[in-house]
Protein backbone atom coordinates (compact mmCIF):
# COMPACT_ATOMS: atom_id res chain seq x y z
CA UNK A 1 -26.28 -77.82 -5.16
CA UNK A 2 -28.35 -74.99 -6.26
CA UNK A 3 -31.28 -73.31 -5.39
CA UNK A 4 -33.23 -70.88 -6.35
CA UNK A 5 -36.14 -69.93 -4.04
CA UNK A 6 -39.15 -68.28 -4.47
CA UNK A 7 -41.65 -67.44 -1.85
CA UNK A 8 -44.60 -67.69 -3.03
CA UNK A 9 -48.52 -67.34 -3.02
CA UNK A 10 -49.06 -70.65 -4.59
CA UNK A 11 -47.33 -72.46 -6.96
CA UNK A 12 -48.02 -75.44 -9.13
CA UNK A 13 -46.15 -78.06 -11.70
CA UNK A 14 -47.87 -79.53 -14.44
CA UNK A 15 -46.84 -82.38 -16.97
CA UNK A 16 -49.13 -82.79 -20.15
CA UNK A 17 -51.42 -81.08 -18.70
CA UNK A 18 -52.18 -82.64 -15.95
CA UNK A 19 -50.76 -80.97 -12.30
CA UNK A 20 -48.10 -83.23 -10.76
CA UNK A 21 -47.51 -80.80 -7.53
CA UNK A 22 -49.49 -77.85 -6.13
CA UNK A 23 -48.43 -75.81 -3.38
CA UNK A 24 -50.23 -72.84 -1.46
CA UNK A 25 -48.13 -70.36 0.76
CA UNK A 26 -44.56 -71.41 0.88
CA UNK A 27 -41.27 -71.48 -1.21
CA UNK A 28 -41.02 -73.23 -5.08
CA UNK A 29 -37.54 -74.42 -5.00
CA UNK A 30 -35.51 -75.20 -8.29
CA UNK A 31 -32.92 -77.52 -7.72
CA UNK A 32 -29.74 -77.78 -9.29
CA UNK A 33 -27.52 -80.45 -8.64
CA UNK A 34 -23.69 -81.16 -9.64
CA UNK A 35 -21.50 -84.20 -9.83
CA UNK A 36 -20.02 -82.94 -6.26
CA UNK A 37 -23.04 -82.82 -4.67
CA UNK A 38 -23.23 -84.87 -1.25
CA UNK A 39 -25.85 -85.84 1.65
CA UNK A 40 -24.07 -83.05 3.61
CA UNK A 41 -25.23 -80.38 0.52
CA UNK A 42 -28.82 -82.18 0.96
CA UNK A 43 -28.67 -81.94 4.83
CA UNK A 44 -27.93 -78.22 4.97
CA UNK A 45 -29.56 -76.70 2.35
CA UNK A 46 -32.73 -78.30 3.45
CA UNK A 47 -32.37 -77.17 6.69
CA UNK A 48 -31.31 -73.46 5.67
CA UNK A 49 -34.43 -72.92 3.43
CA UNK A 50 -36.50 -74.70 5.81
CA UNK A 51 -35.67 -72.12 8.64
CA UNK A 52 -34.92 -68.79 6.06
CA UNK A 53 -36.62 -66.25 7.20
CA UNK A 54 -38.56 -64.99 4.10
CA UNK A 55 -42.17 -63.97 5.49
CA UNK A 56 -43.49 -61.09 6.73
CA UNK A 57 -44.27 -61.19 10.73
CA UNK A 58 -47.28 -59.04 12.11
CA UNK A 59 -44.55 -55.60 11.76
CA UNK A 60 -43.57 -56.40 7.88
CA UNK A 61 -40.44 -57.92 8.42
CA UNK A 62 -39.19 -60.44 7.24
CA UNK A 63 -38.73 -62.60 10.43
CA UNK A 64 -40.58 -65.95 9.80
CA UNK A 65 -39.59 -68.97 8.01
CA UNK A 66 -42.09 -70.95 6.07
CA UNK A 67 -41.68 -73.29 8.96
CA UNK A 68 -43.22 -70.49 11.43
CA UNK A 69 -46.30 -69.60 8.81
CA UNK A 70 -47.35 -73.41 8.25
CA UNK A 71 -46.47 -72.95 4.63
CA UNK A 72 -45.24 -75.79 1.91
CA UNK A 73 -42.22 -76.03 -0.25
CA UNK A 74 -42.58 -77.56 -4.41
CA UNK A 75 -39.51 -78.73 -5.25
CA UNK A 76 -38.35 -79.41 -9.26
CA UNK A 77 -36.04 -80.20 -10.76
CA UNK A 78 -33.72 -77.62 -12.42
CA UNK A 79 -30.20 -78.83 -14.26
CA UNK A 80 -29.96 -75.33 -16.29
CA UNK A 81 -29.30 -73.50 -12.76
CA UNK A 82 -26.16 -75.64 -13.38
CA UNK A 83 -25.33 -73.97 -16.89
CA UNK A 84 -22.16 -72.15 -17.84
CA UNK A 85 -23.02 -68.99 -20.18
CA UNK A 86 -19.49 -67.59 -20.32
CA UNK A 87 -18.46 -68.45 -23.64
CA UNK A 88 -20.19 -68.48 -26.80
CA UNK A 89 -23.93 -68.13 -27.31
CA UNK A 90 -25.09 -71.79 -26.12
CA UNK A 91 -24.82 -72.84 -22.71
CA UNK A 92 -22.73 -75.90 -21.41
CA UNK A 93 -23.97 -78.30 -19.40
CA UNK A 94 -21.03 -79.86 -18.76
CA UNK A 95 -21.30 -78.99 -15.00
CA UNK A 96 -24.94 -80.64 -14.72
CA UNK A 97 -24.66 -83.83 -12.65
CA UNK A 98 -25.57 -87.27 -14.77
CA UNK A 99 -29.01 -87.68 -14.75
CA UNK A 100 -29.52 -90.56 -12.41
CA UNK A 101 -27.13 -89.34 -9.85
CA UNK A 102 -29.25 -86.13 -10.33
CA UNK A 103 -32.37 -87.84 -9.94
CA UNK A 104 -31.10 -89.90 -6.70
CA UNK A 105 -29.87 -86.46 -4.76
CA UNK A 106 -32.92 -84.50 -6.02
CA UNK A 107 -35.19 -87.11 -3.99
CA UNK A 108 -32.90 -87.20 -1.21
CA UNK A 109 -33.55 -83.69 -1.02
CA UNK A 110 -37.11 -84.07 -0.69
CA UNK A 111 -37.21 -86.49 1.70
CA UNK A 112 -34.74 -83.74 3.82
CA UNK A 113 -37.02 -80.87 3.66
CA UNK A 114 -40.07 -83.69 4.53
CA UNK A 115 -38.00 -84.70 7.85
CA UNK A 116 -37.75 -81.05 8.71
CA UNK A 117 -41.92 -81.39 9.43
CA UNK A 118 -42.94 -79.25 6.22
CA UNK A 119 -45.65 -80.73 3.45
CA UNK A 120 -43.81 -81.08 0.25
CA UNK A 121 -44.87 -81.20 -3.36
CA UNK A 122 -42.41 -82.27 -6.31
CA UNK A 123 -42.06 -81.91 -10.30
CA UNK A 124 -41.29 -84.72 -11.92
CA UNK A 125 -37.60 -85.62 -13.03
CA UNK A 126 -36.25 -85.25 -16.32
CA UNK A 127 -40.43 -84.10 -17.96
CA UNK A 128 -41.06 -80.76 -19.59
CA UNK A 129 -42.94 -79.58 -16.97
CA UNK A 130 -45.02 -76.15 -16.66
CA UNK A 131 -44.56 -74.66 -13.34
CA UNK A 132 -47.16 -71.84 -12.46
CA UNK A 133 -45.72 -69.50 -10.07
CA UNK A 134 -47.36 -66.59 -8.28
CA UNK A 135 -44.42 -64.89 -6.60
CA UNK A 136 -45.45 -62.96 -3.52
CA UNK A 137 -43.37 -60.05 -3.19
CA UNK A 138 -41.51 -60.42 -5.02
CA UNK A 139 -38.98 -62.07 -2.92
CA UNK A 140 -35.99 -64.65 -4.76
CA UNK A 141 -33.23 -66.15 -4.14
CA UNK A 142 -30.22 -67.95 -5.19
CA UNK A 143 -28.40 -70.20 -2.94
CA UNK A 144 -25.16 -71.81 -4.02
CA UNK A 145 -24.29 -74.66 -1.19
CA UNK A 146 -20.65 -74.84 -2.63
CA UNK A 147 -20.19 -70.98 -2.21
């Protein structure tokens, strides 16, 4: 799986217009998942951005977890975290997980980071969505469960 974090001020997904997920202070997490992928990739990756600490305590350091500051976490959707831009001009997708095995792990996920006690939001799979992000920070990050 992969993940690229954002913490963030609020965040928000829409679908034709109309908002799907909405977030205030917390982390928008685009997932990427690969054929590979198993509950043990959910498991720990939920628990690691659950308990990153990526917000500012009362000094300016980063020493809290969105856990600690009450925040939320949006999760969506993300197969082109999963594309290969090596060769050529277009990227492959060819490492993408099959949509519904995608769609099964991405919910799995959701329902991880919900266990670990923090209000979740969601895209919707396989939509064009907009997703209105207002980075705080900034402060990003990839995480790469297989590396």
């Amino acid at each position: 799986m992969k993940a690229l974090l954002q913490r963030v001020s609020s965040s928000k997904v829409s679908v034709n217009g109309v908002t799907v997920g909405e977030i205030g202070r917390g982390i928008t997490v685009l997932l990427g998942v690969i054929p590979e992928d198993t509950q043990r990739d959910i498991d720990w990756l939920a628990e690691k951005i659950v308990n990153l600490r990526i917000f500012d305590d009362e000094d300016g350091k980063m020493n809290l977890s969105v856990s600690d500051v009450r925040g939320e976490i949006l999760v969506i959707s993300q197969f082109t975290l999963c594309g290969e831009c090596k060769k050529g001009r277009r990227p492959s997708w060819a490492k993408a997980a099959a949509p519904e095995f995608a769609n099964e792990m991405y919910l799995k996920f959701i329902d991880a980071v919900k266990k670990e006690g923090i209000p979740v939001a969601h895209g919707q799979f396989q939509a064009h969505m907009a997703v209105d992000i207002q980075n705080d920070g900034p402060v990003t990050l990839m995480i790469d469960t297989k590396e």
